[in-house]
Protein backbone atom coordinates (compact mmCIF):
# COMPACT_ATOMS: atom_id res chain seq x y z
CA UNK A 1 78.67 130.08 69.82
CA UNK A 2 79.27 129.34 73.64
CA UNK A 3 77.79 126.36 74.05
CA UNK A 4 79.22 124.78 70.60
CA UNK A 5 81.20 121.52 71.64
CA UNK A 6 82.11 119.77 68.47
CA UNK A 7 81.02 118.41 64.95
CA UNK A 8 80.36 114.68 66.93
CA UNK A 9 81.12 112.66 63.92
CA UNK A 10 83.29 110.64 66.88
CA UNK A 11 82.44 110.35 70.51
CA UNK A 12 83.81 108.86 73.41
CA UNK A 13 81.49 105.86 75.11
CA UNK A 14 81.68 103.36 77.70
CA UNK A 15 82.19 99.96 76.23
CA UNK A 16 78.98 98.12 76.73
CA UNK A 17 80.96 94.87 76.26
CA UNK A 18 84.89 94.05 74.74
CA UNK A 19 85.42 95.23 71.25
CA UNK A 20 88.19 95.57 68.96
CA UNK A 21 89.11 98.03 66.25
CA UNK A 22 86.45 98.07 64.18
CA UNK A 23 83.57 96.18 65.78
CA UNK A 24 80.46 97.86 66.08
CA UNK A 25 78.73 98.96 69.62
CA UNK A 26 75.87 99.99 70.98
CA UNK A 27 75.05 102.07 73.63
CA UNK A 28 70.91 102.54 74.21
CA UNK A 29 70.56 103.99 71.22
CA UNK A 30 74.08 105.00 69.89
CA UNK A 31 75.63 102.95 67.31
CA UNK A 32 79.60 103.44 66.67
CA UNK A 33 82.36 101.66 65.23
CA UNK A 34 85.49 101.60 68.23
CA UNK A 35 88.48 103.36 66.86
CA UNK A 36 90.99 101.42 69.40
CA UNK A 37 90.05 97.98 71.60
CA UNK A 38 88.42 98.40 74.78
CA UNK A 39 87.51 96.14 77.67
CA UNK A 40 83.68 95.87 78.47
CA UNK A 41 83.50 99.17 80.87
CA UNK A 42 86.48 101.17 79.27
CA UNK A 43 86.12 104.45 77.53
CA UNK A 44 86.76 104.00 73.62
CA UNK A 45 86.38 106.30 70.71
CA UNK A 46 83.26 105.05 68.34
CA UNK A 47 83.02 106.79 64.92
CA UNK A 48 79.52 107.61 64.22
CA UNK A 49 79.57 108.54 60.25
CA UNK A 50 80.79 107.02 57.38
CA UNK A 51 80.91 103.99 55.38
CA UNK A 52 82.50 101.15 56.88
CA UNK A 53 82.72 96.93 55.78
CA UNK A 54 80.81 95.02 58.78
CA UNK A 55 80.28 91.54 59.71
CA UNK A 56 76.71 90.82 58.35
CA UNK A 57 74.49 87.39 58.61
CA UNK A 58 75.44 85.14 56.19
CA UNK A 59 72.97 84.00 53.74
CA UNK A 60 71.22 87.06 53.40
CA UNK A 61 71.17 89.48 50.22
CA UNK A 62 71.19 92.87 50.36
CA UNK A 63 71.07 95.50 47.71
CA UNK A 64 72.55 99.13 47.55
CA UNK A 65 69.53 101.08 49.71
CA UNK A 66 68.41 98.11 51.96
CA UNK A 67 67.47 99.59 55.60
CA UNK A 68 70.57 98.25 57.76
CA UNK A 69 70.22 96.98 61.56
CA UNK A 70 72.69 96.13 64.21
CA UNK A 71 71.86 93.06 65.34
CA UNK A 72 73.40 93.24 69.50
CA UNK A 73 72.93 89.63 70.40
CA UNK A 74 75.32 88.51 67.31
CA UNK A 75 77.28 91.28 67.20
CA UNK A 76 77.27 91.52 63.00
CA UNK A 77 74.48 93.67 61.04
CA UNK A 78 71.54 92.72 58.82
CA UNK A 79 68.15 93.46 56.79
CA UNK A 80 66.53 91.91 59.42
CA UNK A 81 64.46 94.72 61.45
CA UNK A 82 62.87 92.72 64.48
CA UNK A 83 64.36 93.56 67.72
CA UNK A 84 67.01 94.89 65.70
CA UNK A 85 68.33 98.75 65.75
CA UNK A 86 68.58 100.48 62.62
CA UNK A 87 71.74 102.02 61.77
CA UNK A 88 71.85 103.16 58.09
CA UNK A 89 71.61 101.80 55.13
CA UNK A 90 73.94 99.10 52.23
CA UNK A 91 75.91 100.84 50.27
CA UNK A 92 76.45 97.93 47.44
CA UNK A 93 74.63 94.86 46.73
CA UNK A 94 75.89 92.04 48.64
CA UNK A 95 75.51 88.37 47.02
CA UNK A 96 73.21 85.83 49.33
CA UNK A 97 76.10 82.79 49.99
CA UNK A 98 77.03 81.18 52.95
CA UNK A 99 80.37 83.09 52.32
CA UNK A 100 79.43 86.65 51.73
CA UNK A 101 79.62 87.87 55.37
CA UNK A 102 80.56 91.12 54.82
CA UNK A 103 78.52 94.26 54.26
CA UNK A 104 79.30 98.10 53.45
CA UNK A 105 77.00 100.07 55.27
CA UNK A 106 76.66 103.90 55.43
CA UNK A 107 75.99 104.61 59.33
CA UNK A 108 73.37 107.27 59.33
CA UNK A 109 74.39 109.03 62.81
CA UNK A 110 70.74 109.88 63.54
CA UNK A 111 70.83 108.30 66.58
């Protein structure tokens, strides 16, 4: 196929803002995880698919299914939908303490 360019489970994007290893971005409507840090305005690898543990709102249960949103103003992910972008979906029940502030979430590289 000539105009085949690859499988884009991983693309390279301009840092909307500084991340590290592992923090999620979002560019309009493309939601990654950075694969390497990156000033705000540098290139950086963002992994599209997978499963991956993110920061998530404290105080808020989820269970294994829950629609998942990346929350860009707080950086961390949550159930919450309003002015919120929707990036896939919990992979395990999280509890609802102060303390649980981490999440698995299946990224569902629609987008």
């Amino acid at each position: 196929m000539k105009n085949y360019i690859q499988p884009g489970n991983t693309i390279t994007l301009t840092a909307p803002y500084v991340v590290t290893s592992g923090d999620g971005l979002l560019v309009g409507s493309i939601f990654g995880i950075a694969s390497a840090d990156a000033a705000s305005g540098e290139t950086v690898e963002a992994t599209l698919v997978g499963v991956f543990d993110l920061k998530k709102v404290a105080s808020q249960a989820w269970t294994a299914g829950d629609k998942i949103y990346w929350d860009n103003t707080n950086k961390e992910v949550t159930k919450t939908a309003t002015s919120n972008t929707l990036i896939g979906v919990a992979v395990v029940a999280v509890a609802g303490g102060a303390s649980d502030t981490l999440g698995q979430v299946r990224l569902n590289g629609a987008f």
